[in-house]
C-alpha atoms as a PDB file:
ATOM      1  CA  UNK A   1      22.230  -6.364  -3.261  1.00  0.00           C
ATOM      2  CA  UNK A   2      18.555  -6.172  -3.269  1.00  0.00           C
ATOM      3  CA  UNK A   3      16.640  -3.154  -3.522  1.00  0.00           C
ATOM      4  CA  UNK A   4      12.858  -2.554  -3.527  1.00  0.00           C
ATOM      5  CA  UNK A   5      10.665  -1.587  -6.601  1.00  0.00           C
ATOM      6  CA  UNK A   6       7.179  -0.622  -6.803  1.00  0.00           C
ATOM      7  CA  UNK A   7       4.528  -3.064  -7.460  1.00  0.00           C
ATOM      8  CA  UNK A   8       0.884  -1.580  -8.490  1.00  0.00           C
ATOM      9  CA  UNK A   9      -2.093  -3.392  -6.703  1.00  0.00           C
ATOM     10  CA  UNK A  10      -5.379  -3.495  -7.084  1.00  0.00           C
ATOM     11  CA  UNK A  11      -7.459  -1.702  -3.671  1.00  0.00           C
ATOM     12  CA  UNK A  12     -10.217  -2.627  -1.847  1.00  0.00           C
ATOM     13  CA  UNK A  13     -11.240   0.566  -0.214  1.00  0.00           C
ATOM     14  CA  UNK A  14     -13.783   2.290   2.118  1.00  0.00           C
ATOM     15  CA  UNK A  15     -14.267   5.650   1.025  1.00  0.00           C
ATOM     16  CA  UNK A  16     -16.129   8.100   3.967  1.00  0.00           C
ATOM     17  CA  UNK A  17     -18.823  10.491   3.652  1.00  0.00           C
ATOM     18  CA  UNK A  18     -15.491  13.405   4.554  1.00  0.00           C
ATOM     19  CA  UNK A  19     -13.596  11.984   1.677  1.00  0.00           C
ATOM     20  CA  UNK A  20     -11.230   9.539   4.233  1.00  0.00           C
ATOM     21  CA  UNK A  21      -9.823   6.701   2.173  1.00  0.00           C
ATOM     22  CA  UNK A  22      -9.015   3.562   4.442  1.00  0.00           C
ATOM     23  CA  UNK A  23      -7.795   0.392   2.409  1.00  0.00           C
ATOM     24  CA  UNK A  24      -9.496  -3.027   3.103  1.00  0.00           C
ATOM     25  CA  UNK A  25      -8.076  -5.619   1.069  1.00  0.00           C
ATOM     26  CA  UNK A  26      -5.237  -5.666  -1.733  1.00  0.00           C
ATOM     27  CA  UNK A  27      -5.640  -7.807  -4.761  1.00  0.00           C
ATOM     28  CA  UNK A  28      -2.527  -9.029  -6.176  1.00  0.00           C
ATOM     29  CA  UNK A  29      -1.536  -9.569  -9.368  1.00  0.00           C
ATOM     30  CA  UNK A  30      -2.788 -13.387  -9.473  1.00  0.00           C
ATOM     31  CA  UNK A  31      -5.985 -12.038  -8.004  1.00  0.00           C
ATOM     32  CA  UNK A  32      -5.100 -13.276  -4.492  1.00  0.00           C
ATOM     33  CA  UNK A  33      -6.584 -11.202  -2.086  1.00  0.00           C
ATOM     34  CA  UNK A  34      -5.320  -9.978   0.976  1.00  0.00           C
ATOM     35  CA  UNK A  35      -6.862  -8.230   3.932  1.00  0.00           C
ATOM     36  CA  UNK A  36      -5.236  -5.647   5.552  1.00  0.00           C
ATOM     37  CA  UNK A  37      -5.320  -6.331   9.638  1.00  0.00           C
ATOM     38  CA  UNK A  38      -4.586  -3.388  10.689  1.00  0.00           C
ATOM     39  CA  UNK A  39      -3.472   0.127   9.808  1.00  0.00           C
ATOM     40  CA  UNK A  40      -0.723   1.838  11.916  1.00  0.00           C
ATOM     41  CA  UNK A  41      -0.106   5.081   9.987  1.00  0.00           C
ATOM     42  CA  UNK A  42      -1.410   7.457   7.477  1.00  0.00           C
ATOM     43  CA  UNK A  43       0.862  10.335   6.567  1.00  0.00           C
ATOM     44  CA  UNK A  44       2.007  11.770   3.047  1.00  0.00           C
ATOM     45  CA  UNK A  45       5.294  10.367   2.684  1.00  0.00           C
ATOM     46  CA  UNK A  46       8.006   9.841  -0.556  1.00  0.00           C
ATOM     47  CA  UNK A  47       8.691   6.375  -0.933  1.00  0.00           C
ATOM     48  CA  UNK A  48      13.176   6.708  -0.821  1.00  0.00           C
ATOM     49  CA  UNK A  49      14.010   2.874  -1.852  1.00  0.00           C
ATOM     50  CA  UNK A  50      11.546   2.629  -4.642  1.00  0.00           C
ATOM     51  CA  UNK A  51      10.446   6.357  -6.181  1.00  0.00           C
ATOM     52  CA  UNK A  52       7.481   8.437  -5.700  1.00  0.00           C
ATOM     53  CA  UNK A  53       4.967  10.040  -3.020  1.00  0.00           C
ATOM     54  CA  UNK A  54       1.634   9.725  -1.892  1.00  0.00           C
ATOM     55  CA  UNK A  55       0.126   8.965   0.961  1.00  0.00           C
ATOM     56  CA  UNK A  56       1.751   6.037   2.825  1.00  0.00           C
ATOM     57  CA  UNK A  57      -0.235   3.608   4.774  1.00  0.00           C
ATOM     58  CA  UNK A  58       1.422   1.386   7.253  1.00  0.00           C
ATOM     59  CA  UNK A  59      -0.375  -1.313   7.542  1.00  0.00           C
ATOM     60  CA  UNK A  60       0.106  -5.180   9.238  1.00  0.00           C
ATOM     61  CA  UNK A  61      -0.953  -8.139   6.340  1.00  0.00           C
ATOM     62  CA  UNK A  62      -1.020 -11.624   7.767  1.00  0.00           C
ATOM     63  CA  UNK A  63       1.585 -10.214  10.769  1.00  0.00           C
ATOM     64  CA  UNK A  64       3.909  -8.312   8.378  1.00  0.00           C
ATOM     65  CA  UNK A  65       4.309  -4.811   8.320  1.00  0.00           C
ATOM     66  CA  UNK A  66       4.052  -3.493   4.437  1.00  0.00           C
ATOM     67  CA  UNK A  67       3.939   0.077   3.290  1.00  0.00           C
ATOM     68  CA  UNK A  68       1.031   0.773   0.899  1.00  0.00           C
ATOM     69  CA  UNK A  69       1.285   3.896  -0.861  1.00  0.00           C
ATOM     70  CA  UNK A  70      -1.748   6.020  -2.760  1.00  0.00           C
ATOM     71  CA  UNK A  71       0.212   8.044  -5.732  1.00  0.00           C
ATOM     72  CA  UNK A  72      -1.872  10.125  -7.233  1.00  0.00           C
ATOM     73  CA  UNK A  73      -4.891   7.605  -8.056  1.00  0.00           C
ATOM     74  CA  UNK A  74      -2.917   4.495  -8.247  1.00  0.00           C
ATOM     75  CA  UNK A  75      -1.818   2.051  -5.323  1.00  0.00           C
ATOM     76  CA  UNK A  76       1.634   0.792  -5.024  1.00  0.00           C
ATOM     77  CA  UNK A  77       3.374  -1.717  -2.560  1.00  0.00           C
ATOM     78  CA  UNK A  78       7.252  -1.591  -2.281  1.00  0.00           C
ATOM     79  CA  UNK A  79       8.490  -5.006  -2.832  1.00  0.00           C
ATOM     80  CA  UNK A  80      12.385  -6.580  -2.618  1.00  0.00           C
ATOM     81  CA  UNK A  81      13.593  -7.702  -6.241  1.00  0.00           C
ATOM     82  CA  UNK A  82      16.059 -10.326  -5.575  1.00  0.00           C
END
């Protein structure tokens, strides 16, 4: 059975004159960027398949849905190991 684990990114982020954090782009390991096409949901939220809590950002990356999470001052991305 597969289960998720966390994968730390690199973030492309817009950071707002109020201190609002909205991610742009992830970089992955290989340095392939991605943008981010849309962002669904911001809450703080414990990531239960992989460990840890943050603030979770839904967001939609080339049509899939992929929680991005802000732990403490590092980004993470839940992926499945196989």
């Amino acid at each position: 059975m597969s289960r998720p684990h966390k994968i730390y990114v690199s973030v492309v982020a817009h950071y707002d004159i109020d201190g609002n954090i909205t991610p742009l782009k992830i970089i992955w390991k290989n340095n392939i960027m991605y943008s981010i096409d849309k962002i669904t949901q911001k809450i703080p939220a414990a990531s239960l398949k992989s460990g840890g809590y943050g603030m979770r950002y839904t967001c939609t990356i080339h049509g899939h849905v992929r929680y991005l999470y802000l732990e403490e001052s590092r980004w993470f991305i839940e992926k499945m190991e196989g």
